[in-house]
C-alpha atoms as a PDB file:
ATOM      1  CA  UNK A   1     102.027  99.225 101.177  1.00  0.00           C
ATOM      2  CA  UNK A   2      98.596  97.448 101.591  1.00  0.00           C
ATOM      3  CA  UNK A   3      97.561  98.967 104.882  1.00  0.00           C
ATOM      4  CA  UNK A   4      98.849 102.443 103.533  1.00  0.00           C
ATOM      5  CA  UNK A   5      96.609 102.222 100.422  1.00  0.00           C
ATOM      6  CA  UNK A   6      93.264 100.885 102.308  1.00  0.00           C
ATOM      7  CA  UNK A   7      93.943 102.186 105.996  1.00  0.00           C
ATOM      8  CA  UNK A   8      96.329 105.259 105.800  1.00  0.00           C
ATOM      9  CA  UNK A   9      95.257 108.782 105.324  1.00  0.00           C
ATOM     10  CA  UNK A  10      94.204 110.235 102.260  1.00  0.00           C
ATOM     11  CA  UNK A  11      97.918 112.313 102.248  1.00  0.00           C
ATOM     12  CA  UNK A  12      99.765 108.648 103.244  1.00  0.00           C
ATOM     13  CA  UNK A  13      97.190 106.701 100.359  1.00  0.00           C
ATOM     14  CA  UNK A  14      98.419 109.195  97.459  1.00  0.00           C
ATOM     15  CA  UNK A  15     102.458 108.834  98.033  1.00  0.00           C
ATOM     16  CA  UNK A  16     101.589 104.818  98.436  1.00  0.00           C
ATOM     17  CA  UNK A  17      99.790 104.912  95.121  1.00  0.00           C
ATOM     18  CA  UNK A  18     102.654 107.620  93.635  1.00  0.00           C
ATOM     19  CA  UNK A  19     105.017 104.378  94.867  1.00  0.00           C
ATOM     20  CA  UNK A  20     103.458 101.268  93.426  1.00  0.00           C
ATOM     21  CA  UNK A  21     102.758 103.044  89.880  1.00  0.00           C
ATOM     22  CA  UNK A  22     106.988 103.371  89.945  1.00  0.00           C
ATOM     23  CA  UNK A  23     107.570 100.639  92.285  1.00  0.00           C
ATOM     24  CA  UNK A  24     110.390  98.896  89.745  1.00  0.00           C
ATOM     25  CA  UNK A  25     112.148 102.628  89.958  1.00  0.00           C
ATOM     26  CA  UNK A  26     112.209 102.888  93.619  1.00  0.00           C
ATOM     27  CA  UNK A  27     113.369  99.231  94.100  1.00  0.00           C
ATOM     28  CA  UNK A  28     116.518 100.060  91.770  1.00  0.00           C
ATOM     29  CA  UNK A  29     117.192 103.151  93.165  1.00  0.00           C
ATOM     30  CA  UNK A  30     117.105 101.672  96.607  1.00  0.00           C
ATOM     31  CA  UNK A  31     119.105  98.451  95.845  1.00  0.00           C
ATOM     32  CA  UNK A  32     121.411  99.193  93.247  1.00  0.00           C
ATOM     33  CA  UNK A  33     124.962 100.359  93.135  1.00  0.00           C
ATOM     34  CA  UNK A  34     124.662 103.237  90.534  1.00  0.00           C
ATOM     35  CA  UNK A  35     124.427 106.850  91.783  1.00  0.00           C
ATOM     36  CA  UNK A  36     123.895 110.154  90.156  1.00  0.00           C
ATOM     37  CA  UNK A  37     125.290 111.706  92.508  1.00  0.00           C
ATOM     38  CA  UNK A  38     127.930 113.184  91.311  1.00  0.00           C
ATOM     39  CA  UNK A  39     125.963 114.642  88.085  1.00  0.00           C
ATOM     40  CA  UNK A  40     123.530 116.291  91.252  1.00  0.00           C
ATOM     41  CA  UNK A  41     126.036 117.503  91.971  1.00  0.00           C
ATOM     42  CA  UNK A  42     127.225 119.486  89.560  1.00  0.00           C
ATOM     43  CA  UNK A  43     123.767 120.451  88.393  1.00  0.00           C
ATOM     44  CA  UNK A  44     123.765 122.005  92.051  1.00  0.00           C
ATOM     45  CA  UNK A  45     127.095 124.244  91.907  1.00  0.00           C
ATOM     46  CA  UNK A  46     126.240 125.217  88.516  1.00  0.00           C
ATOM     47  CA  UNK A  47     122.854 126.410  89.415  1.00  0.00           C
ATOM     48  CA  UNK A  48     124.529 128.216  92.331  1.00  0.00           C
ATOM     49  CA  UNK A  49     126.942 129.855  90.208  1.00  0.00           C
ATOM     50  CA  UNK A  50     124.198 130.781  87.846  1.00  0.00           C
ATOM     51  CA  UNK A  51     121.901 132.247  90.661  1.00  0.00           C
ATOM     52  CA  UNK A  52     124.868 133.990  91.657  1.00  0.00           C
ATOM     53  CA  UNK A  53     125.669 136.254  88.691  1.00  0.00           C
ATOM     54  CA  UNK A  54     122.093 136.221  87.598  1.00  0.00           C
ATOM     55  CA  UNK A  55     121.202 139.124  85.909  1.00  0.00           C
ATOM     56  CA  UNK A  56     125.129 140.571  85.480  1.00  0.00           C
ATOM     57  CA  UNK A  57     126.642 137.469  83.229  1.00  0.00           C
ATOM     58  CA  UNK A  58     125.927 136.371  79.600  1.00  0.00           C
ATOM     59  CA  UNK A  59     126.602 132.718  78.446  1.00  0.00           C
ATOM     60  CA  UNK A  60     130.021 133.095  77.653  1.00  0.00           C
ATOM     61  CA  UNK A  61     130.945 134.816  81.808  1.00  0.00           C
ATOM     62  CA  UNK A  62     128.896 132.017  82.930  1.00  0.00           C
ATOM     63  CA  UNK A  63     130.691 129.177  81.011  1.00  0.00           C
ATOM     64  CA  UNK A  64     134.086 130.988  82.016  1.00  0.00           C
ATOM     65  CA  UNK A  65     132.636 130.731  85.808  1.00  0.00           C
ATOM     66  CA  UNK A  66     131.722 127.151  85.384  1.00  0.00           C
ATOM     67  CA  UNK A  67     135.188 125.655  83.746  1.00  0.00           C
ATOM     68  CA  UNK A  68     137.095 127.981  86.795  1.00  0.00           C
ATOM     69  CA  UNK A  69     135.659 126.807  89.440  1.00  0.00           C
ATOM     70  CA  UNK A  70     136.421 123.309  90.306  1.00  0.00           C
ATOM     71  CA  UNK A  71     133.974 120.734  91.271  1.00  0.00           C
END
């Protein structure tokens, strides 16, 4: 992390810097056991879904697509 932040290129020194302000956050996410996976999931299908009948669906189609499709 040293050498990226005094030797690395400008692009390398900014996602170095990005790192260590969050450092405790990408330790965790890197070493724990806890996922969000699954919820990223979701999110994704339901965004497909919604991308899907944009335009042609109001809430109440779209919740009716969501709850029939399974995950």
């Amino acid at each position: 992390m040293t050498r990226a932040l005094d030797q690395g290129p400008s692009p390398i020194q900014g996602f170095a810097s990005f790192l260590q302000n969050d450092w405790a956050a990408v330790v965790n996410g890197l070493t724990l056991r806890w996922s969000s996976g699954a919820v990223e999931g979701q999110v994704t299908r339901i965004k497909l879904i919604k991308r899907r009948s944009y335009g042609r669906a109001s809430f109440s189609r779209l919740r009716t697509l969501v709850l029939a499709q399974p995950p």
